[in-house]
PDB file of N, CA and C in Angstrom:
ATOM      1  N   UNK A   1     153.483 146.494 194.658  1.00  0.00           N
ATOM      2  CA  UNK A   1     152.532 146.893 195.691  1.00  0.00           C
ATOM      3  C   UNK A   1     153.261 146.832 197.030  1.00  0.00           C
ATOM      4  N   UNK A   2     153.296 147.610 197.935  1.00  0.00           N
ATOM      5  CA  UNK A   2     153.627 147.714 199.071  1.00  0.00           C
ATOM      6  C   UNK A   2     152.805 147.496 200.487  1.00  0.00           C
ATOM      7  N   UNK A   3     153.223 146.316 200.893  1.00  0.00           N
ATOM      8  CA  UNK A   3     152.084 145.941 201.755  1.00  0.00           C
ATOM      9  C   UNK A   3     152.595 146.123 203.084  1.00  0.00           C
ATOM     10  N   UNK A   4     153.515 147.717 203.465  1.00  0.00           N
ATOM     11  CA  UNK A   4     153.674 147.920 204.831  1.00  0.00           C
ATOM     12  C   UNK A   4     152.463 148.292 205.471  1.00  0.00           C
ATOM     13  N   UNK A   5     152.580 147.543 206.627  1.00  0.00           N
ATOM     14  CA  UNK A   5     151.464 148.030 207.514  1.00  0.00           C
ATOM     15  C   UNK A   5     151.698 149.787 208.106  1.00  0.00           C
ATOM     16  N   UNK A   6     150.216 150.107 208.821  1.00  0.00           N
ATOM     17  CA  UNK A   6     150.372 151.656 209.297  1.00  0.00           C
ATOM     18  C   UNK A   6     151.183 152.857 208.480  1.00  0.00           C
ATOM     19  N   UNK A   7     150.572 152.518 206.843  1.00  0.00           N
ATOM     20  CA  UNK A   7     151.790 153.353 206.581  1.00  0.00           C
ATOM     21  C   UNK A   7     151.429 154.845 206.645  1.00  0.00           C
ATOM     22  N   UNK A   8     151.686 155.997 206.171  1.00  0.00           N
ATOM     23  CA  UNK A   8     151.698 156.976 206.250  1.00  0.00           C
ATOM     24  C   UNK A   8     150.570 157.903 205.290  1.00  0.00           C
ATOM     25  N   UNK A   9     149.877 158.450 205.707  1.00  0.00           N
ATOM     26  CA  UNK A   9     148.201 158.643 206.125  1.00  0.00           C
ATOM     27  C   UNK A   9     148.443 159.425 204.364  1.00  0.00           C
ATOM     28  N   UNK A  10     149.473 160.073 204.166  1.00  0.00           N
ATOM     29  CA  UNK A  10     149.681 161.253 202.889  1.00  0.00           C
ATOM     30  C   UNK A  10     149.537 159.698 201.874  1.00  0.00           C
ATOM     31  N   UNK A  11     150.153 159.023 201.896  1.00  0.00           N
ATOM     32  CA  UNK A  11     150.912 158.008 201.220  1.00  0.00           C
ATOM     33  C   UNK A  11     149.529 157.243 201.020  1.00  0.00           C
ATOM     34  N   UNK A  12     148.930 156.860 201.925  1.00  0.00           N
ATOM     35  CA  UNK A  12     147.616 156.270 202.044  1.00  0.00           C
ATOM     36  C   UNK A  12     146.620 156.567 201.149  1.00  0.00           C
ATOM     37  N   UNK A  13     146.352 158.006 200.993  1.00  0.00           N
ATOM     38  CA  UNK A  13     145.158 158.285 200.127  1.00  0.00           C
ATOM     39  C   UNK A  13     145.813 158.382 198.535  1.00  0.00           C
ATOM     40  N   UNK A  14     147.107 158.671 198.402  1.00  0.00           N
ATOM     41  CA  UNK A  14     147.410 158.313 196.881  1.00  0.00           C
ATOM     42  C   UNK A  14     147.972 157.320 196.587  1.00  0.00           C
ATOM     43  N   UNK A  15     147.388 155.969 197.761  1.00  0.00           N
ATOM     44  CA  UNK A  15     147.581 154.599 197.408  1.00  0.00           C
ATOM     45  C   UNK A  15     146.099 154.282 196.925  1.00  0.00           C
ATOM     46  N   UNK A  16     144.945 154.882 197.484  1.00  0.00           N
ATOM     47  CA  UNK A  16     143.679 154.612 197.194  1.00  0.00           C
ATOM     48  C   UNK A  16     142.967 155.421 196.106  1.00  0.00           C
ATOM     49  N   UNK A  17     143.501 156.276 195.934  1.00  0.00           N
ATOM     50  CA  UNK A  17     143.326 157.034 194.300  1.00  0.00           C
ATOM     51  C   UNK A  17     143.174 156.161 193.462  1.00  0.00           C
ATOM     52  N   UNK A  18     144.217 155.481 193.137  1.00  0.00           N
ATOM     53  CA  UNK A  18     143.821 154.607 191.335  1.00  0.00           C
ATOM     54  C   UNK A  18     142.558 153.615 191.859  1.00  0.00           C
ATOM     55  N   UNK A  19     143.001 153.086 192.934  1.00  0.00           N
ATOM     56  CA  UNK A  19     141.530 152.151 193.443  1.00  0.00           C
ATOM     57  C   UNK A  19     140.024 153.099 192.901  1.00  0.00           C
ATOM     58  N   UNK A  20     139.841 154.003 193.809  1.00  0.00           N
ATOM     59  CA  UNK A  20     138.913 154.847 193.516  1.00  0.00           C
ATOM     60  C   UNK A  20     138.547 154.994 191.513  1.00  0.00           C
ATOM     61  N   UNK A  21     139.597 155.498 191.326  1.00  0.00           N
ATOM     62  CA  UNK A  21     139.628 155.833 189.857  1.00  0.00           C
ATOM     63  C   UNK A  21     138.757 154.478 188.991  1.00  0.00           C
ATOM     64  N   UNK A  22     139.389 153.772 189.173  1.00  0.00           N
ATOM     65  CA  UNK A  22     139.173 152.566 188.387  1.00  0.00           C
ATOM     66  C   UNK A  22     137.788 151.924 188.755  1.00  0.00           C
ATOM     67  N   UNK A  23     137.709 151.979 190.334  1.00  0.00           N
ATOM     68  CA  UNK A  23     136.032 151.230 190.422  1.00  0.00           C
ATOM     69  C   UNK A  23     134.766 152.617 190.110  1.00  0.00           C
ATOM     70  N   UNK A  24     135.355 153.810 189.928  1.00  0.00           N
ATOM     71  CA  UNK A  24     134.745 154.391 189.156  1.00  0.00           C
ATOM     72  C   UNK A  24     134.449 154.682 187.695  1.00  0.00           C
ATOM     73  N   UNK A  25     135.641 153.746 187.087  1.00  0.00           N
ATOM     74  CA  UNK A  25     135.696 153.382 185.696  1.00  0.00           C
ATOM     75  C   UNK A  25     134.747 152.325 185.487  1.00  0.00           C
ATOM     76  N   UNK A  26     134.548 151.472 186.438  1.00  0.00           N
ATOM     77  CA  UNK A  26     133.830 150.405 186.118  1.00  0.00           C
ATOM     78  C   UNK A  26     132.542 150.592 185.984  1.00  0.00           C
ATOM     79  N   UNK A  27     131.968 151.366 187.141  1.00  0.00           N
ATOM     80  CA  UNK A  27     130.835 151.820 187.430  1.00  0.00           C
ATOM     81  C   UNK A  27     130.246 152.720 186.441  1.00  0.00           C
ATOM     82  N   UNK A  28     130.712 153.471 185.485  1.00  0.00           N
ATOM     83  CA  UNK A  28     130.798 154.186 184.340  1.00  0.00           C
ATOM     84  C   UNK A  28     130.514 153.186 183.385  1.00  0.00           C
ATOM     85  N   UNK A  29     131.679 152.487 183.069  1.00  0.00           N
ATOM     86  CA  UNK A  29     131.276 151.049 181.828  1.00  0.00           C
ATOM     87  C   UNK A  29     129.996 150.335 182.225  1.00  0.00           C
ATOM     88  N   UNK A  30     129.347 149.925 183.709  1.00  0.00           N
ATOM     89  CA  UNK A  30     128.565 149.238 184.417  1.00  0.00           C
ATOM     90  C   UNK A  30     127.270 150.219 183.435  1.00  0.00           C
ATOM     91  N   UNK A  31     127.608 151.147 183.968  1.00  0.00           N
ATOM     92  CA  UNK A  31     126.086 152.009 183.392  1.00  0.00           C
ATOM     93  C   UNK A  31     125.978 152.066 181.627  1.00  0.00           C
ATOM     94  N   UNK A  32     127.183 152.377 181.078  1.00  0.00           N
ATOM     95  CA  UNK A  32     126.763 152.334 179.447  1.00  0.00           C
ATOM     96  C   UNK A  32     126.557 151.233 179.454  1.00  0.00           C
ATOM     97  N   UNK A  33     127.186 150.293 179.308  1.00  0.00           N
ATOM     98  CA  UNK A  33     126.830 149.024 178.510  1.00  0.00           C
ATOM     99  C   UNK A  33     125.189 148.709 179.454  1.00  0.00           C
ATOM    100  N   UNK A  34     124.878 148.964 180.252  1.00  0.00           N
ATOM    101  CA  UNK A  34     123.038 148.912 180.678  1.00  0.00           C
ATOM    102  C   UNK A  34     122.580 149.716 180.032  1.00  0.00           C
ATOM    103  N   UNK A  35     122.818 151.149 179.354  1.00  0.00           N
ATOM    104  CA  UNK A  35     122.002 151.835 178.687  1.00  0.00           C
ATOM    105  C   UNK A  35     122.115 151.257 177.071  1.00  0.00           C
ATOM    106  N   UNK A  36     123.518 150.508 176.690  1.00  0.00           N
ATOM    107  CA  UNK A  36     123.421 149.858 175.253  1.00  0.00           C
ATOM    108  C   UNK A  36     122.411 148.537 175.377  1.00  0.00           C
ATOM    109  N   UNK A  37     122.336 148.093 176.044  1.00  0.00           N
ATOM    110  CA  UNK A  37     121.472 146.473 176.640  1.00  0.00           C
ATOM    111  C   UNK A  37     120.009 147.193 176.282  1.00  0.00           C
ATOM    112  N   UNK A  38     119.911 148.296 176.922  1.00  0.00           N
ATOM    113  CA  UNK A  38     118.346 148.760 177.425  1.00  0.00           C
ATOM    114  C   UNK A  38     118.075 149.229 175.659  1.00  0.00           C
ATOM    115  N   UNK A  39     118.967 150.109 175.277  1.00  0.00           N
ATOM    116  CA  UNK A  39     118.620 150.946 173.702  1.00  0.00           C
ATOM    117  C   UNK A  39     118.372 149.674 173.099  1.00  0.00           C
ATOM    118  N   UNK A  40     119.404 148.280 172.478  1.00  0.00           N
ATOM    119  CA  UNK A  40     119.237 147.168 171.744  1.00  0.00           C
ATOM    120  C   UNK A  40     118.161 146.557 171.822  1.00  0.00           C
ATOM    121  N   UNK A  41     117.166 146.534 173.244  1.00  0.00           N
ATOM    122  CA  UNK A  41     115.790 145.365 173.056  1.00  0.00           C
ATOM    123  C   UNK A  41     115.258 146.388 172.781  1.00  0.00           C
ATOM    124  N   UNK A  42     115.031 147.671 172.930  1.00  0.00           N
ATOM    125  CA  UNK A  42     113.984 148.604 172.752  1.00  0.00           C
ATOM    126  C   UNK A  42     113.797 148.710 170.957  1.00  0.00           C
ATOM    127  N   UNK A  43     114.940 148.522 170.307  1.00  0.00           N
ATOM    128  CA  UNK A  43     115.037 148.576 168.863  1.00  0.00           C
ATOM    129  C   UNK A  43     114.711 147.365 168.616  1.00  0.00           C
ATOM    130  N   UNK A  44     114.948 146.179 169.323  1.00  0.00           N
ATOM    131  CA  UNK A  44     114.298 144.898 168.702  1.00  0.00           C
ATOM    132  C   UNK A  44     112.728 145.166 168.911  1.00  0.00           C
ATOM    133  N   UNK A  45     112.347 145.365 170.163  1.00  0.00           N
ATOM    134  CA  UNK A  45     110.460 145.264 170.080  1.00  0.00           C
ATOM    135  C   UNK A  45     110.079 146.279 168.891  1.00  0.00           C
ATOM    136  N   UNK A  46     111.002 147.545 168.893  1.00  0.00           N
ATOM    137  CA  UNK A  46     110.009 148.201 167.472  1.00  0.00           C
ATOM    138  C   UNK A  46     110.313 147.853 166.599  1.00  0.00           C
ATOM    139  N   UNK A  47     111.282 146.641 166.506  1.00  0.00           N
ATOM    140  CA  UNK A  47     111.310 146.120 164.458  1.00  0.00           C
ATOM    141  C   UNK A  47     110.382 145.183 164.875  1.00  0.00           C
ATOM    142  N   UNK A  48     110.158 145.118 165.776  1.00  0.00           N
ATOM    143  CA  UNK A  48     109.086 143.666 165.836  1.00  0.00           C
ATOM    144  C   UNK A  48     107.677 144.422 165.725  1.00  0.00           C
ATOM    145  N   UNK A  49     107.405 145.107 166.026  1.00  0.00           N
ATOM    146  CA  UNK A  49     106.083 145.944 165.723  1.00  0.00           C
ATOM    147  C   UNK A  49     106.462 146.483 164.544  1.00  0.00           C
ATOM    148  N   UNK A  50     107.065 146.481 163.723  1.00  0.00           N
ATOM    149  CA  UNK A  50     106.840 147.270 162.410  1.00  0.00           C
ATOM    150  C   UNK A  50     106.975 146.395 161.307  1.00  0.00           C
ATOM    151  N   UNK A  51     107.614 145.148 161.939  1.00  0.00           N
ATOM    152  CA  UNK A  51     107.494 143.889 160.350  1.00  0.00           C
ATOM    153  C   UNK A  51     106.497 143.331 160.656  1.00  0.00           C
ATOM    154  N   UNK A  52     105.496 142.929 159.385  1.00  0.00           N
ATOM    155  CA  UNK A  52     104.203 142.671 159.482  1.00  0.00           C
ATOM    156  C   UNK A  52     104.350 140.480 159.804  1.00  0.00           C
ATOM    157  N   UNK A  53     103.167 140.195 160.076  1.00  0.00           N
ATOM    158  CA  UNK A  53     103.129 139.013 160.623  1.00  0.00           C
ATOM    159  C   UNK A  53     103.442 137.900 159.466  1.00  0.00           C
ATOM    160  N   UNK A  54     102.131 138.499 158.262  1.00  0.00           N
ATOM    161  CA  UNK A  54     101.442 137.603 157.244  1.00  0.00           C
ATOM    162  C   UNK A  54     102.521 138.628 156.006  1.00  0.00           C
ATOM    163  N   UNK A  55     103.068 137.659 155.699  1.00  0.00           N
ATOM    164  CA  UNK A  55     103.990 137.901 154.032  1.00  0.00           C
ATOM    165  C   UNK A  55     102.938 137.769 153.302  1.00  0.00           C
ATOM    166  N   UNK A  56     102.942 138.850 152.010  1.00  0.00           N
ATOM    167  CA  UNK A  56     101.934 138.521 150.756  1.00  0.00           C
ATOM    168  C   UNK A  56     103.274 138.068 150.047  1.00  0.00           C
ATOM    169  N   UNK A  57     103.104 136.555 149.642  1.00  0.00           N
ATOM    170  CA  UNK A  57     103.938 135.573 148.610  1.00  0.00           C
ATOM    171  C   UNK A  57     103.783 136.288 146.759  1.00  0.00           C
ATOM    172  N   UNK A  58     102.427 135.725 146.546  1.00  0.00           N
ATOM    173  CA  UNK A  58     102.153 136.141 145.674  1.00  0.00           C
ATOM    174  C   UNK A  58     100.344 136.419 145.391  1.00  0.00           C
ATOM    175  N   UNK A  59     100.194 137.196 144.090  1.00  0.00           N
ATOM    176  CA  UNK A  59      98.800 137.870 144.448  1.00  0.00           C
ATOM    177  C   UNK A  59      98.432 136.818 143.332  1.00  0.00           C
ATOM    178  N   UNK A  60      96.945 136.185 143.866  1.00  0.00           N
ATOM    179  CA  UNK A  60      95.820 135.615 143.491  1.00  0.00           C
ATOM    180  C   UNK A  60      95.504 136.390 141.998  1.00  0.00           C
ATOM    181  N   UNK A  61      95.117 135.490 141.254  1.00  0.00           N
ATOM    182  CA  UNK A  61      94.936 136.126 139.943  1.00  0.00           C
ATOM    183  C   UNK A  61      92.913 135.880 139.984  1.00  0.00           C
ATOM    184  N   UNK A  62      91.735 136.321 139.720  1.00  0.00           N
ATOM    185  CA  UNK A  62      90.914 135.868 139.621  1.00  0.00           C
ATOM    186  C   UNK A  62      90.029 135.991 138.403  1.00  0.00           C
ATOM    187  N   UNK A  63      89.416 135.166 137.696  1.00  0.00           N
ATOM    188  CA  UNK A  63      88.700 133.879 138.446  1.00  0.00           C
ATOM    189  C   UNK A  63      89.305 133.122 138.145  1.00  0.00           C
ATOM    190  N   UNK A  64      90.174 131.758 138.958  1.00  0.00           N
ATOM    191  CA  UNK A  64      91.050 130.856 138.712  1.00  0.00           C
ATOM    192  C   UNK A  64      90.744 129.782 137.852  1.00  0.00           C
ATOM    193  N   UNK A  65      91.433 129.255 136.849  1.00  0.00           N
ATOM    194  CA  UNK A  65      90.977 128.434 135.823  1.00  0.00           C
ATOM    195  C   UNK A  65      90.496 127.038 136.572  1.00  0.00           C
ATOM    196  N   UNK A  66      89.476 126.350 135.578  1.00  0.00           N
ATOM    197  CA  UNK A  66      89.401 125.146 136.267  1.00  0.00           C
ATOM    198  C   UNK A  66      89.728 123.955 135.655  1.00  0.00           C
ATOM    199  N   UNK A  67      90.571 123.053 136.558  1.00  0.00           N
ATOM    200  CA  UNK A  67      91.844 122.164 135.462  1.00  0.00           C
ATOM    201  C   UNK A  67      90.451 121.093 135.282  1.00  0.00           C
ATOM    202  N   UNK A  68      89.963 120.234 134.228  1.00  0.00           N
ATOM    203  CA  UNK A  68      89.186 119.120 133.797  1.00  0.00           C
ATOM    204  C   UNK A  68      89.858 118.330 133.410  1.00  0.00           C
ATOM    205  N   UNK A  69      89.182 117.105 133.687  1.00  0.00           N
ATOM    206  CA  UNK A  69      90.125 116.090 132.633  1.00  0.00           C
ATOM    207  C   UNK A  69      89.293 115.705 131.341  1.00  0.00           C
ATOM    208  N   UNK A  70      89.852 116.168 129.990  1.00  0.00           N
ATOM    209  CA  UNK A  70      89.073 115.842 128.543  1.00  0.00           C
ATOM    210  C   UNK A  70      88.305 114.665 128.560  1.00  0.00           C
ATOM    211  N   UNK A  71      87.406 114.711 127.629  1.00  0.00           N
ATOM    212  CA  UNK A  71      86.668 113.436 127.996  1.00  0.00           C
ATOM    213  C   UNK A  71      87.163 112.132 127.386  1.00  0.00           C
ATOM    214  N   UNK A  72      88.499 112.284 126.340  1.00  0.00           N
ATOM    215  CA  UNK A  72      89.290 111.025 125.803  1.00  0.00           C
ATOM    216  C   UNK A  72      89.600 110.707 126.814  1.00  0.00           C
ATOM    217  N   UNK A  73      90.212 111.959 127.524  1.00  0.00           N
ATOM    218  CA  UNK A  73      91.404 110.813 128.834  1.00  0.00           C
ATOM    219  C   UNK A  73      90.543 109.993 129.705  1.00  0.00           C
ATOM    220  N   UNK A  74      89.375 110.950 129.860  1.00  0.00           N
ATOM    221  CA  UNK A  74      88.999 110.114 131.139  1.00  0.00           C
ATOM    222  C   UNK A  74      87.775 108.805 130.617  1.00  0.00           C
ATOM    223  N   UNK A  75      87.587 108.721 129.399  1.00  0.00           N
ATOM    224  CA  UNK A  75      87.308 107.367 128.884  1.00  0.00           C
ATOM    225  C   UNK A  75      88.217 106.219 128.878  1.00  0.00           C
ATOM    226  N   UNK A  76      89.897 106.744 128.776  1.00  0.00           N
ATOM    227  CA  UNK A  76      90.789 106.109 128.207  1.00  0.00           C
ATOM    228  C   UNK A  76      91.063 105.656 129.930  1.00  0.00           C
ATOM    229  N   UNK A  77      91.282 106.378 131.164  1.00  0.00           N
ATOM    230  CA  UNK A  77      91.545 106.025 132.402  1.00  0.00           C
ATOM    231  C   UNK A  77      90.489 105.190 133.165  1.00  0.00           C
ATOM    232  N   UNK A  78      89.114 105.520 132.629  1.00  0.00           N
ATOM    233  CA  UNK A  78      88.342 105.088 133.118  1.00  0.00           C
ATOM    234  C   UNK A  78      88.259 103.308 132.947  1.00  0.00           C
ATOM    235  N   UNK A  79      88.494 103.472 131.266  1.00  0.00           N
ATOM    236  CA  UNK A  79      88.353 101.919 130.905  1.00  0.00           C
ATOM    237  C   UNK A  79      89.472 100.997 131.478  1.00  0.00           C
ATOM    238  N   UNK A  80      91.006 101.561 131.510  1.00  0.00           N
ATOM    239  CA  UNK A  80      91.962 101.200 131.875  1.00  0.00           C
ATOM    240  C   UNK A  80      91.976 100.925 133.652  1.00  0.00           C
ATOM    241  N   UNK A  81      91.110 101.644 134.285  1.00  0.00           N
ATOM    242  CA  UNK A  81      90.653 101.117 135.536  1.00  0.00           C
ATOM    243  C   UNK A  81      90.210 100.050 135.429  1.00  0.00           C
ATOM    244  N   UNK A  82      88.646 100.060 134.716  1.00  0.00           N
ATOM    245  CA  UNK A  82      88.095  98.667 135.340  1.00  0.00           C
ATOM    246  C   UNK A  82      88.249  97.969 134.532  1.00  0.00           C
ATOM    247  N   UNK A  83      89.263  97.681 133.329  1.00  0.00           N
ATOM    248  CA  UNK A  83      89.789  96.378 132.776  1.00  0.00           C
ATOM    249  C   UNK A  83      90.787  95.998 134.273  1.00  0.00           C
ATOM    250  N   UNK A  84      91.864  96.347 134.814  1.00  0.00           N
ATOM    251  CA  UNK A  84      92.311  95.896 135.659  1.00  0.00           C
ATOM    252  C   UNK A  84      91.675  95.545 136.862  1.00  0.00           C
ATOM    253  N   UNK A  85      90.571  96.230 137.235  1.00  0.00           N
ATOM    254  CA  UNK A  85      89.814  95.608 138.203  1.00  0.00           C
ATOM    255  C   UNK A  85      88.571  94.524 137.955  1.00  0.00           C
ATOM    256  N   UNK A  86      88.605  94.316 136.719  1.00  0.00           N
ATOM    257  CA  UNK A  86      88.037  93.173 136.090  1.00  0.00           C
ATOM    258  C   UNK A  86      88.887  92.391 136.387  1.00  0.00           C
ATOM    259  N   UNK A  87      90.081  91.949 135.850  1.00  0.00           N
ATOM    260  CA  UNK A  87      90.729  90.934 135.918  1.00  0.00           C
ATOM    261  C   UNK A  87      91.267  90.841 137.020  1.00  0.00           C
ATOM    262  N   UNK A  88      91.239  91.765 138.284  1.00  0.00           N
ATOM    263  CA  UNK A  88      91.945  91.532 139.302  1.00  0.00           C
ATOM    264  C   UNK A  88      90.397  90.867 140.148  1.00  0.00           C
ATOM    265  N   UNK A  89      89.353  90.708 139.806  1.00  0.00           N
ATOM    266  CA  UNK A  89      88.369  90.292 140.627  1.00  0.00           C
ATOM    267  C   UNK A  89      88.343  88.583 139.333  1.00  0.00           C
ATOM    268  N   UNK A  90      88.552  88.180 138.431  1.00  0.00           N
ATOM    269  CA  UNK A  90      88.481  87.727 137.943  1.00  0.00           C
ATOM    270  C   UNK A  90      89.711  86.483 138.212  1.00  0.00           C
ATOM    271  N   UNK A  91      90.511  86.968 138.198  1.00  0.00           N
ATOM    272  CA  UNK A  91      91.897  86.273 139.301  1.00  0.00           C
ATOM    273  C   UNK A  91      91.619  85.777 140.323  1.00  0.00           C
ATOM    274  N   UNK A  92      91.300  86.515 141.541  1.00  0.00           N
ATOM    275  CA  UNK A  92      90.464  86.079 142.753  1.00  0.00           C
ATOM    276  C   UNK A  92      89.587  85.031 142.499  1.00  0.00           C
ATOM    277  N   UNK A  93      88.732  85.511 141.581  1.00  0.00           N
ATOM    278  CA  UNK A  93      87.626  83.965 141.594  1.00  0.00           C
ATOM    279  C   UNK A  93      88.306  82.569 141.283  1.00  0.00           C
ATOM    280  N   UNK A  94      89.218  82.847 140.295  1.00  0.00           N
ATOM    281  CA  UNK A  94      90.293  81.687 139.886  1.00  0.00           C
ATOM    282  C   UNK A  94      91.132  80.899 140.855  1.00  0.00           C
ATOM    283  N   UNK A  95      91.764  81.983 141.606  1.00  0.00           N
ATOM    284  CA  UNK A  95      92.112  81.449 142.814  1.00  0.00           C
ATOM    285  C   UNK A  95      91.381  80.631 144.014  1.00  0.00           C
ATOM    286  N   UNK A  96      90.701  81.425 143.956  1.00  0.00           N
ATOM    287  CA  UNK A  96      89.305  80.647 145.493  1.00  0.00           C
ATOM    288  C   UNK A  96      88.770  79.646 144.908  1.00  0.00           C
ATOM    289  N   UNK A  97      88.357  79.754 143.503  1.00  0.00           N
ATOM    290  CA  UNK A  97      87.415  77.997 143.186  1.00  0.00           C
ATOM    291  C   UNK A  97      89.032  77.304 143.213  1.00  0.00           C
ATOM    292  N   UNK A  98      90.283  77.599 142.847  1.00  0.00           N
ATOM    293  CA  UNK A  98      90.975  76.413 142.682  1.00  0.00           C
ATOM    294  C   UNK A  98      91.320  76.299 144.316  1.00  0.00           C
ATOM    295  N   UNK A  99      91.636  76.857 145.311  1.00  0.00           N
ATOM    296  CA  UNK A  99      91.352  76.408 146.281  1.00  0.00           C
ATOM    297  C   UNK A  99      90.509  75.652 147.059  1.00  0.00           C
ATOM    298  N   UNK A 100      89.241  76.165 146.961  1.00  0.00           N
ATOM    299  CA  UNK A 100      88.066  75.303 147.455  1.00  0.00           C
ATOM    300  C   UNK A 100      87.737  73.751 146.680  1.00  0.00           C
ATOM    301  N   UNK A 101      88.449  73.704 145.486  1.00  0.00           N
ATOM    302  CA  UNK A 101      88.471  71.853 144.805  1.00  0.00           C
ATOM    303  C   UNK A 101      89.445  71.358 145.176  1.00  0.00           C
TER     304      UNK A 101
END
């Protein structure tokens, strides 16, 4: 680069040519890449309006069975409850009278 001062006016403007050139290159790149910025969200909001909110997982079969519990088991759970809560209230009493003598 030649940094004489006053130099010569011919010399001058095809020192400022590539300047010119180039911040007009920029200004060029400045504008596409704003029109690629601007095209990219515009394609995001319409995939966003066109994929739906609510996914169907899977489809409902109807009329849905209804799970019971047989009446062995629930004799067999039932009794097996309150034998343990027999003896767990039955314990307690054991405990508290031998405390309270």
């Amino acid at each position: 680069v030649d940094a004489t001062p006053n130099l010569n006016p011919t010399r001058q403007t095809q020192r400022t040519a590539p300047v010119q050139r180039s911040q007009f290159s920029a200004e060029t790149n400045k504008a596409i890449l704003s029109e690629l910025v601007k095209n990219l969200e515009m394609s995001k909001i319409s995939l966003r309006k066109e994929t739906p909110l609510i996914q169907v997982i899977d489809v409902p079969i109807f009329p849905l069975q209804k799970e019971k519990f047989s009446k062995l088991k629930g004799i067999v759970l039932g009794g097996a409850l309150a034998g343990f809560l027999t003896l767990f209230i039955l314990l307690f009493k054991k405990i508290l009278n031998s405390v309270m003598s």
